[in-house]
Protein backbone atom coordinates (compact mmCIF):
# COMPACT_ATOMS: atom_id res chain seq x y z
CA UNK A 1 5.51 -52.70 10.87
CA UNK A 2 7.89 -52.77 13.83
CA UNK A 3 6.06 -52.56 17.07
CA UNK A 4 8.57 -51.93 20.15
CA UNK A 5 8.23 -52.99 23.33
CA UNK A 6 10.04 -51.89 26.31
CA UNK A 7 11.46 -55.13 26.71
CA UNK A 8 15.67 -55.01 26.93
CA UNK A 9 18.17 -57.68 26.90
CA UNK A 10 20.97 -58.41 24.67
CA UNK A 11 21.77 -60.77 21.89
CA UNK A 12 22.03 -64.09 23.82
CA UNK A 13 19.13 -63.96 26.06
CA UNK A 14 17.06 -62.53 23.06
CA UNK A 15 17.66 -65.40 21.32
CA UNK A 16 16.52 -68.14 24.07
CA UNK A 17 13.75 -65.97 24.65
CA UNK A 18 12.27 -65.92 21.06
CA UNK A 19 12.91 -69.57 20.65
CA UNK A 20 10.07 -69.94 23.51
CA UNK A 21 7.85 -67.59 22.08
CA UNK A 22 5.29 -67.45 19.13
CA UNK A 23 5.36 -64.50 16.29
CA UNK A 24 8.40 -62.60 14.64
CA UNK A 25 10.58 -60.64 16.52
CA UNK A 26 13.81 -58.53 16.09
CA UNK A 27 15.98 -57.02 19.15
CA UNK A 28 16.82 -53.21 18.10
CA UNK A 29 19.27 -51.42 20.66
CA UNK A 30 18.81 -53.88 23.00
CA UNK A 31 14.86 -53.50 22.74
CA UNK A 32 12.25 -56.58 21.42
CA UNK A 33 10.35 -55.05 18.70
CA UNK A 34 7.19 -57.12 17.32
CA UNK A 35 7.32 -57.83 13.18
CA UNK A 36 4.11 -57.81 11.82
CA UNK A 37 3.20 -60.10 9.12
CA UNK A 38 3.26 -59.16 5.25
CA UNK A 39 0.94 -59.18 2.37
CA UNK A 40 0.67 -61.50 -0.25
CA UNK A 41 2.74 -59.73 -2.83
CA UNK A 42 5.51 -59.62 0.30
CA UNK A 43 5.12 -63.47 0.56
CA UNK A 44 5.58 -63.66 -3.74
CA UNK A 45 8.14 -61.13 -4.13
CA UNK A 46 10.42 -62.88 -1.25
CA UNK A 47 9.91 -66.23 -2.33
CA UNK A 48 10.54 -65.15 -6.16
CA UNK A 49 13.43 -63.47 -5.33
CA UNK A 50 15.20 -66.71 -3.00
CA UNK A 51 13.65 -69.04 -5.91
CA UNK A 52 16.03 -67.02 -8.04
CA UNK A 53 18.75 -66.60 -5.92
CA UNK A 54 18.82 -70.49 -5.21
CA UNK A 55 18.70 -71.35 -9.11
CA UNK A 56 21.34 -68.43 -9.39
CA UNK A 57 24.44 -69.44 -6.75
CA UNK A 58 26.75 -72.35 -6.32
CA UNK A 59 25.00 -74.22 -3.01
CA UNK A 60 28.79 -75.51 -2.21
CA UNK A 61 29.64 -71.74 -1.71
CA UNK A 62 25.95 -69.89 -0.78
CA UNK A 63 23.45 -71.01 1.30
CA UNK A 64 19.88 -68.82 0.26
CA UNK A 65 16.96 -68.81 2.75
CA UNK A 66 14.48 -66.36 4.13
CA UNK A 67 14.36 -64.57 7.22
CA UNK A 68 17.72 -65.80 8.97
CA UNK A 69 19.38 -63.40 11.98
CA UNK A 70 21.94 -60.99 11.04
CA UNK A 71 23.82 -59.30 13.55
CA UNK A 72 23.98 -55.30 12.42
CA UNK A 73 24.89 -54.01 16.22
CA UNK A 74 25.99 -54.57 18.86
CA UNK A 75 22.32 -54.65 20.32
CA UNK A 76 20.75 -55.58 17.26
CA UNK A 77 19.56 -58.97 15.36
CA UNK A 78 17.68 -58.47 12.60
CA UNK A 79 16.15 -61.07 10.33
CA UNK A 80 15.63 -59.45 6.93
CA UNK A 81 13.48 -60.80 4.14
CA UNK A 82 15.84 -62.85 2.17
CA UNK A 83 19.32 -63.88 3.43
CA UNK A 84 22.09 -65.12 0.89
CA UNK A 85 25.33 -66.27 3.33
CA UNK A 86 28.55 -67.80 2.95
CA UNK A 87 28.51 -71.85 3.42
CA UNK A 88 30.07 -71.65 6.99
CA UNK A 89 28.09 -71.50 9.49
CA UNK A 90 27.50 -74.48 12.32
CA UNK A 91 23.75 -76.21 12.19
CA UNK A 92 22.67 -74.55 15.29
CA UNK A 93 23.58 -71.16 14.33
CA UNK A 94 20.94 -68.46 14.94
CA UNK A 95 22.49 -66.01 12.51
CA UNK A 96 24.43 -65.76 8.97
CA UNK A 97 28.13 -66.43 9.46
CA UNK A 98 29.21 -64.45 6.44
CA UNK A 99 25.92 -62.25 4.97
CA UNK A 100 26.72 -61.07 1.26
CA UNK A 101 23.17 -60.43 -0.28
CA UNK A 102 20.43 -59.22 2.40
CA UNK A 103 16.68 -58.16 0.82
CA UNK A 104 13.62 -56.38 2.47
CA UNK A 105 9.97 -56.55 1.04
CA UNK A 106 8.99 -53.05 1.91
CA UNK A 107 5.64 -52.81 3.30
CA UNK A 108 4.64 -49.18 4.24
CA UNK A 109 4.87 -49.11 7.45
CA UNK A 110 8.42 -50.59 7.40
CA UNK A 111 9.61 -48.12 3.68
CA UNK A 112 11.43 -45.63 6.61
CA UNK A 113 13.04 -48.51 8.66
CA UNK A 114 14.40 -50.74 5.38
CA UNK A 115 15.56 -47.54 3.44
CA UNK A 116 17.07 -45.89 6.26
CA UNK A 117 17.86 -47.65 9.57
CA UNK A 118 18.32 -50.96 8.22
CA UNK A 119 20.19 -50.15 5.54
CA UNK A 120 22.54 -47.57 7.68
CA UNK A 121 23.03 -51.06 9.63
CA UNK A 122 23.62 -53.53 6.86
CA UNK A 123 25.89 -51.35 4.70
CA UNK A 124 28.24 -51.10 7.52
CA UNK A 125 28.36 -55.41 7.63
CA UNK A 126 31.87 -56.22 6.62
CA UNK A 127 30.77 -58.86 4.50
CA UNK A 128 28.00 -57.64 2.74
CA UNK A 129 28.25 -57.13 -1.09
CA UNK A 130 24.56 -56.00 -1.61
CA UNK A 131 21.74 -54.64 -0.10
CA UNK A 132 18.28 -54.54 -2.23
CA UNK A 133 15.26 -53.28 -1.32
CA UNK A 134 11.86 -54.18 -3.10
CA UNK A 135 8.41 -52.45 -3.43
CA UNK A 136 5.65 -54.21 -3.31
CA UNK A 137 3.83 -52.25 -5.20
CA UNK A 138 5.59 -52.09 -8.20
CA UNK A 139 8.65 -53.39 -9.90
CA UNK A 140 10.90 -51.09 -8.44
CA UNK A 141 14.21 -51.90 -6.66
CA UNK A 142 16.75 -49.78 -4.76
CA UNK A 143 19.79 -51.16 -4.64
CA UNK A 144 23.45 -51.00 -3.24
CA UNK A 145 26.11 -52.75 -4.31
CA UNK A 146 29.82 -52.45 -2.59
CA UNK A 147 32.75 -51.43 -5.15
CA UNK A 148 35.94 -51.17 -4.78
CA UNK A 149 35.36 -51.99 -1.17
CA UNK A 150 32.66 -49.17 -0.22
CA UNK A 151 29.14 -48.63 -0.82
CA UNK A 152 27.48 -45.55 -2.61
CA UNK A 153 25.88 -42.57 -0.48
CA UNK A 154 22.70 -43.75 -2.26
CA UNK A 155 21.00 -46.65 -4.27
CA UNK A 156 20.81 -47.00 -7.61
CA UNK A 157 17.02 -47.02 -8.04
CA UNK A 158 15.94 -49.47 -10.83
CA UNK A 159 11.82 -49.93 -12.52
CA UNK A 160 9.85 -51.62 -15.05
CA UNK A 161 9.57 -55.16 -15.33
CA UNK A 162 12.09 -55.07 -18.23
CA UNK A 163 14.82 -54.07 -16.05
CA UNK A 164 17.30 -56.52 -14.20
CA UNK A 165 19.57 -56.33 -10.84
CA UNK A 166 22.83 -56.61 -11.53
CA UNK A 167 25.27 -58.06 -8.89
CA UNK A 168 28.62 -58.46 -10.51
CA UNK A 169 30.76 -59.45 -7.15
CA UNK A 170 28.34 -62.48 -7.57
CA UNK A 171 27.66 -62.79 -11.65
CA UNK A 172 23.98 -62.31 -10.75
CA UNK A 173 21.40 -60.85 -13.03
CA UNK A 174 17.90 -60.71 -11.90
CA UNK A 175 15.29 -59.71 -14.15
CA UNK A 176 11.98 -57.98 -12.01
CA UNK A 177 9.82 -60.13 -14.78
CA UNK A 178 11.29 -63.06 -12.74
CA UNK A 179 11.28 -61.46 -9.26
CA UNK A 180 7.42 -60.13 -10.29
CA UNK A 181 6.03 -62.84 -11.66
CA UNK A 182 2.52 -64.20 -10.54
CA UNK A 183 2.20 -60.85 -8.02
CA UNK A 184 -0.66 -59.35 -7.74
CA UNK A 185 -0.02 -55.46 -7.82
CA UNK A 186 -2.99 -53.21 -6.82
């Protein structure tokens, strides 16, 4: 759940100011808007996924983490879910230098905001290769994957824990079993 305050400043002082400050935050058109935190099958499914991701990628060339900024405005830092970037970036960086992969959890208050607004920002990222989205309620993925330099109108939806993402501009196949595995689904 995003919770928006009427708090506006742009990207730099945003930054200093949630250094000093406890909880998550994003800054959305110029506007601080409270992250709530997730469930335990959010927690899982995100730490599956970078688990994979990390066994998955070259660490000379990738660098996998969770919840990292990404700039998708002009007035907007967002720090999505999982964050797979280029190997470029400076140690005190406070967002990805180079995002190619970027993954939301979706929780239901935020299914509207990661399916629509976030991924209207993301796709537009120059760098990105691949946007997936992941329910926490089932094994179900939506995913986007740039080819031939642009991005479908929609994602390709995939189920079923005997079905895999497949991210060729990377040579990744992810198997839900894997991303999945040990979450409780109610």
């Amino acid at each position: 759940m995003n919770i928006q305050s009427n708090q506006q400043m742009d990207k730099a002082a945003f930054i200093a100011w949630n250094a000093s400050v406890d909880g998550r935050y994003e800054l959305v058109g110029g506007c601080v808007a409270m992250m709530t935190g997730g469930s335990r099958a959010h927690w899982l499914i995100a730490r599956n996924l970078i688990i994979a991701l990390h066994r998955r990628l070259d660490p000379r060339a990738w660098e996998v983490g969770p919840e990292f900024g990404v700039h998708s405005g002009a007035d907007t830092l967002r720090y999505p879910d999982v964050v797979v970037d280029r190997v470029a970036g400076a140690a005190s960086d406070h967002a990805a230098a180079g995002p190619v992969l970027l993954a939301e959890v979706l929780s239901p208050s935020t299914a509207t905001i990661d399916l629509g607004d976030k991924a209207s920002e993301y796709l537009r990222l120059p760098s990105l290769l691949t946007y997936l989205v992941l329910s926490q309620d089932e094994p179900k993925a939506w995913l986007w994957v740039r080819s031939e330099g642009v991005f479908p109108a929609g994602p390709e939806v995939i189920v079923g824990t005997e079905a895999s993402v497949q991210v060729e501009a990377l040579k990744l196949e992810l198997p839900l079993a894997e991303i999945y595995a040990g979450v409780p689904i109610d």
